[in-house]
Protein backbone atom coordinates (compact mmCIF):
# COMPACT_ATOMS: atom_id res chain seq x y z
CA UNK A 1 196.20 89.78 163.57
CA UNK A 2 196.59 92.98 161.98
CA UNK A 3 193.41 95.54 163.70
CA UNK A 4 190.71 96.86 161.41
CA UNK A 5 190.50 100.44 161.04
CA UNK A 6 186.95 102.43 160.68
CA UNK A 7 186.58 105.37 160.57
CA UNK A 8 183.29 107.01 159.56
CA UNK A 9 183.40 111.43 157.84
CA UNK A 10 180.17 113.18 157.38
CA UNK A 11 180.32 116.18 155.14
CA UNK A 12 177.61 118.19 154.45
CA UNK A 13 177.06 120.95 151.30
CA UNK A 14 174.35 123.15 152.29
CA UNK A 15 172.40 126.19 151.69
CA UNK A 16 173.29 127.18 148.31
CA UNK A 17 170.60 129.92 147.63
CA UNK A 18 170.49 131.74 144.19
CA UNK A 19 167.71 134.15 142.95
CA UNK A 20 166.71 134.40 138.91
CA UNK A 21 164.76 137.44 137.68
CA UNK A 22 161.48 134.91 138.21
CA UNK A 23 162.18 132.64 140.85
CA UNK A 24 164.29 132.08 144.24
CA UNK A 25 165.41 128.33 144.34
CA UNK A 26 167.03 126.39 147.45
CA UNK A 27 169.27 123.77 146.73
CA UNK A 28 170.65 121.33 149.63
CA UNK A 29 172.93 118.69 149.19
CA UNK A 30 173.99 116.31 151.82
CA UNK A 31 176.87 113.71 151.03
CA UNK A 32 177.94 111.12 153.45
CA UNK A 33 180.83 109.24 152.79
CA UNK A 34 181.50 105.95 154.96
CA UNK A 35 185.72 104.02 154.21
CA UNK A 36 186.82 100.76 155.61
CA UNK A 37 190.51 99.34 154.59
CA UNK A 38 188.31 97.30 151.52
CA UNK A 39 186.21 99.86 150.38
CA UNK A 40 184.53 103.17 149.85
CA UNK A 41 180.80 103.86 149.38
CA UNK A 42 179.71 107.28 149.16
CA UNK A 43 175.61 108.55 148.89
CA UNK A 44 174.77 111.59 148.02
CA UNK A 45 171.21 113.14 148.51
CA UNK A 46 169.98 116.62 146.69
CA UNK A 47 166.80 118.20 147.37
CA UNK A 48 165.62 121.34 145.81
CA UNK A 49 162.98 123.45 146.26
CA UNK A 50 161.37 126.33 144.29
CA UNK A 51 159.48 129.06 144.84
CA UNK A 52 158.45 131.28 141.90
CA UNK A 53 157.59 134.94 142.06
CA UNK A 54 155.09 134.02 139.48
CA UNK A 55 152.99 131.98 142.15
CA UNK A 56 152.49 134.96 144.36
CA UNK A 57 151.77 137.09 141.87
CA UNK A 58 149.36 134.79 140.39
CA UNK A 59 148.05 134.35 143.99
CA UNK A 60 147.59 138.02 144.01
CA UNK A 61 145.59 138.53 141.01
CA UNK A 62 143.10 135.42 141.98
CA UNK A 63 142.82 137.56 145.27
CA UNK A 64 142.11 140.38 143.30
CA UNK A 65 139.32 138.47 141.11
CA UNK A 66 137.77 137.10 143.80
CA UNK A 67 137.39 140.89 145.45
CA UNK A 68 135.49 142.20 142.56
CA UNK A 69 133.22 139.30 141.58
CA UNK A 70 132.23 138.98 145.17
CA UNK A 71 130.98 142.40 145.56
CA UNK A 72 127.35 143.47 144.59
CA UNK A 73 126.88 144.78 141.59
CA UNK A 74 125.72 148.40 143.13
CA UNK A 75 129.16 148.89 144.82
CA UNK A 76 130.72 148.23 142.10
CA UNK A 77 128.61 150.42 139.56
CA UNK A 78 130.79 153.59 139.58
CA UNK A 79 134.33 151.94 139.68
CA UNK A 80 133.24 149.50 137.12
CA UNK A 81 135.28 151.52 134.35
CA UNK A 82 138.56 151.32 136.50
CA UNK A 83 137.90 148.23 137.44
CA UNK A 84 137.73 146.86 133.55
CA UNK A 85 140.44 148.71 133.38
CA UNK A 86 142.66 147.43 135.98
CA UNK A 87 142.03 143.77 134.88
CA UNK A 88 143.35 144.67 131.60
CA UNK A 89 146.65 146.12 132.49
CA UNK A 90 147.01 142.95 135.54
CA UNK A 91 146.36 140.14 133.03
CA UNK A 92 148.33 141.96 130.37
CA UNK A 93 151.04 141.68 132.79
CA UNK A 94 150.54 138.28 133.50
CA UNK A 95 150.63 136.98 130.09
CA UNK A 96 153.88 138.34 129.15
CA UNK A 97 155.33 136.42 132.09
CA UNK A 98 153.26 133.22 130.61
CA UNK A 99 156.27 131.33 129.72
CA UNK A 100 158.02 131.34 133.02
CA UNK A 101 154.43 129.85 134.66
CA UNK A 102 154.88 126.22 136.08
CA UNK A 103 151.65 124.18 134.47
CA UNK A 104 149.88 124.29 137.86
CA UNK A 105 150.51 128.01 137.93
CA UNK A 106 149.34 128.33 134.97
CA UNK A 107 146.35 126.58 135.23
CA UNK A 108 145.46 128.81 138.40
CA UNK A 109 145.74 131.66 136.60
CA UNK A 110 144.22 130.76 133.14
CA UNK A 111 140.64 129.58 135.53
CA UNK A 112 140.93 133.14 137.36
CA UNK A 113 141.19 135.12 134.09
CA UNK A 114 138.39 132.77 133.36
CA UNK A 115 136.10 133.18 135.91
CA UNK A 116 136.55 137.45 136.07
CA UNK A 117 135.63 137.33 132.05
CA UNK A 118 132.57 135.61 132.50
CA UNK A 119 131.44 138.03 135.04
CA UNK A 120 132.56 141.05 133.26
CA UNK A 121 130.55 139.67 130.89
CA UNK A 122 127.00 139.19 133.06
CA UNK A 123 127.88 142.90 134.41
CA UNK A 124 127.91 144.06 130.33
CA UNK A 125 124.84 141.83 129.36
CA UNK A 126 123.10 143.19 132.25
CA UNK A 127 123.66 147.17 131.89
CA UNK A 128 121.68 146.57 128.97
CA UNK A 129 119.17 144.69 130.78
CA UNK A 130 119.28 145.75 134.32
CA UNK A 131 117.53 143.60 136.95
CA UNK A 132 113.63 143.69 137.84
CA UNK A 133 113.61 144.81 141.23
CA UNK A 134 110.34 142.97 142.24
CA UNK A 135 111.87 139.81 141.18
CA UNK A 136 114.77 140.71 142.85
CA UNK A 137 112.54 140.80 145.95
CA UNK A 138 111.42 137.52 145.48
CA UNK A 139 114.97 136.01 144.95
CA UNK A 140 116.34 137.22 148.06
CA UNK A 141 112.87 135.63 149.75
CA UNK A 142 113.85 132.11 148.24
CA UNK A 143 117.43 132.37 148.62
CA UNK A 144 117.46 134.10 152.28
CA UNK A 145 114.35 133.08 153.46
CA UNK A 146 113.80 134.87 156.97
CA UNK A 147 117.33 137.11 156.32
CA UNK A 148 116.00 138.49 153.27
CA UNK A 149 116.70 141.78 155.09
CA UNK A 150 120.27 142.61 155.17
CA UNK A 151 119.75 144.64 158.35
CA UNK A 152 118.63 141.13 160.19
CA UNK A 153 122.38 140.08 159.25
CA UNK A 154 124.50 139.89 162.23
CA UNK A 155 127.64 138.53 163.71
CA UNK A 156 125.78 135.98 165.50
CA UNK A 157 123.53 134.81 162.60
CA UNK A 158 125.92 135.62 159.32
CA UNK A 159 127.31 131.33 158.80
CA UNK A 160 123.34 130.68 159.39
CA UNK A 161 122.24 132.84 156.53
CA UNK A 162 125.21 131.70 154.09
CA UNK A 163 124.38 127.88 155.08
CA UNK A 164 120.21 129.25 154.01
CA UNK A 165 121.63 130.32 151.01
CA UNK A 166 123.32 127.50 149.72
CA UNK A 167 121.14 125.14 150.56
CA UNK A 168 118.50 126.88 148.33
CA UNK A 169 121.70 126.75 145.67
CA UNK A 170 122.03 123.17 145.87
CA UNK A 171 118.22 122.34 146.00
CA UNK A 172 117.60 124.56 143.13
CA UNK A 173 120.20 125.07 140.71
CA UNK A 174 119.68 122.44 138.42
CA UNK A 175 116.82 124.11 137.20
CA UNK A 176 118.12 127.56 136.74
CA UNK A 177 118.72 129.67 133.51
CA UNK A 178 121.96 131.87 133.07
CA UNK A 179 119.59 134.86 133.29
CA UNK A 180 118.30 133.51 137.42
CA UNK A 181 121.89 132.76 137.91
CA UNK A 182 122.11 136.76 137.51
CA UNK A 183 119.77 137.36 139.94
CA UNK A 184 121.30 134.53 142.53
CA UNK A 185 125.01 136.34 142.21
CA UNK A 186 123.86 139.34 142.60
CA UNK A 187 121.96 138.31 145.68
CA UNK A 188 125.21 136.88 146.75
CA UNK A 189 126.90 139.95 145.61
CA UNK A 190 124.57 141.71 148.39
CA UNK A 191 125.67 139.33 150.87
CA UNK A 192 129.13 139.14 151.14
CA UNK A 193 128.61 142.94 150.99
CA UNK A 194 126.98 142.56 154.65
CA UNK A 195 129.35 140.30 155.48
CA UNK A 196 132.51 142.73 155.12
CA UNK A 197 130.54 144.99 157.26
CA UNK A 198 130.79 143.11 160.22
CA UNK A 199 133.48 141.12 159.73
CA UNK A 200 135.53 142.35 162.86
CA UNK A 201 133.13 140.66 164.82
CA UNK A 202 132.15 137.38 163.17
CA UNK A 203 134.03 134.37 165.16
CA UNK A 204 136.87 132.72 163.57
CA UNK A 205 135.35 129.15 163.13
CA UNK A 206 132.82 130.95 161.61
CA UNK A 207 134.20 132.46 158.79
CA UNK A 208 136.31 129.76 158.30
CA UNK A 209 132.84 127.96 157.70
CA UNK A 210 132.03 131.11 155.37
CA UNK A 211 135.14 130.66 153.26
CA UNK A 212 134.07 126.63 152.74
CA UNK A 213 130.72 128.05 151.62
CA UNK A 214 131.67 130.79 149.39
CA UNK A 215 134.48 128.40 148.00
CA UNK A 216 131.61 125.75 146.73
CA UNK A 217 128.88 128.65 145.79
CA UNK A 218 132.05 129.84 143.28
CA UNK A 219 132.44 126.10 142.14
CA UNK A 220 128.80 125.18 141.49
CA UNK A 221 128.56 129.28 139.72
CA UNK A 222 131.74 128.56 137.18
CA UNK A 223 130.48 125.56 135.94
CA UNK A 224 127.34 127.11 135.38
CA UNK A 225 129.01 129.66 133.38
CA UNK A 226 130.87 126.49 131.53
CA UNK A 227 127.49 124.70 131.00
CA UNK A 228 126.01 128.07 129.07
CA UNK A 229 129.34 128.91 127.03
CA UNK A 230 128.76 125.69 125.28
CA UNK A 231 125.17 126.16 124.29
């Protein structure tokens, strides 16, 4: 009886790496190729992966919008000009480079241009009505509570007074106008202002709690914003 032959080659394509003007893209093939004396059955599998300069840059501007909006409005009084100004030239950018935006890139960007507009748009309405100071007072009394007083702020105590704060959010907000939303951001404005002043020595599970907290306050805030651009 004549003896069957096998033999068994293994070929790999790999590593093909090309860069576009917009994106860098990865492309690995792997082929494997299996013969008997009968027959010959080959599979190929490709997998690609992309990675668009668009996303970081995108990624970089909703860094950049979250910056601003989460400062208090008194820091950002005397650079609000340049500020203004520097969204203008970033999102001009951005828009010429529209077409080359995957849809969930897109859609990133599109909800940070949205979210900066509305607050440039609070900051406007309110240099022509600037906010009452002794109601101020008595927003940062329901809101804080016992850390009303920024100085009381600490390391130690910071993820206590953001959890204070949001729990007033979420107890309260469903009664709020846009104009008390303008006093609760700006409260929270005054906050994360403390917060970057002692942020070397806050404790890593805590601002990772922060960042959860901030994340919703921004959440519950836009759709706030959504709720009065339709009235």
């Amino acid at each position: 009886m004549k003896p069957l032959f096998c033999f068994k080659t293994i070929a790999f394509s790999a590593a093909v790496v090309f860069s576009l003007s917009s994106c860098e893209r990865t492309t690995r093939t792997e082929t494997s190729t299996e013969a008997t004396d009968r027959d010959t059955v080959t599979v190929s599998r490709t997998e690609t992966t992309t990675k668009t300069k668009a996303d970081d840059e995108v990624r970089d501007f909703k860094d950049w919008v979250n910056d601003k909006t989460n400062q208090a409005d008194s820091n950002a009084k005397e650079k609000w000009p340049q500020v203004k100004e520097d969204f203008k030239t970033r999102s001009a950018q951005l828009d010429a480079k529209m077409d080359s935006f995957s849809a969930d890139t897109r859609r990133e960007y599109e909800a940070a241009k949205a979210r900066y507009e509305a607050w440039e748009n609070r900051r406007d309405t309110r240099t022509s009505r600037p906010l009452d100071d002794a109601k101020l007072t008595t927003w940062r009394n329901t809101l804080l509570g016992n850390f009303s007083n920024f100085k009381t702020v600490t390391a130690t105590n910071v993820k206590e007074v953001y959890l204070t704060f949001m729990g007033a959010v979420r107890a309260k907000k469903g009664n709020w106008t846009q104009e008390d939303w303008d006093y609760v951001d700006h409260v929270y404005g005054e906050l994360n202002q403390r917060k970057r002043e002692i942020d070397n020595a806050i404790s890593t599970s805590d601002a990772l709690k922060i960042k959860t907290l901030q994340a919703e306050y921004l959440t519950l805030e836009a759709s706030a914003d959504a709720k009065d651009a339709t009235r």
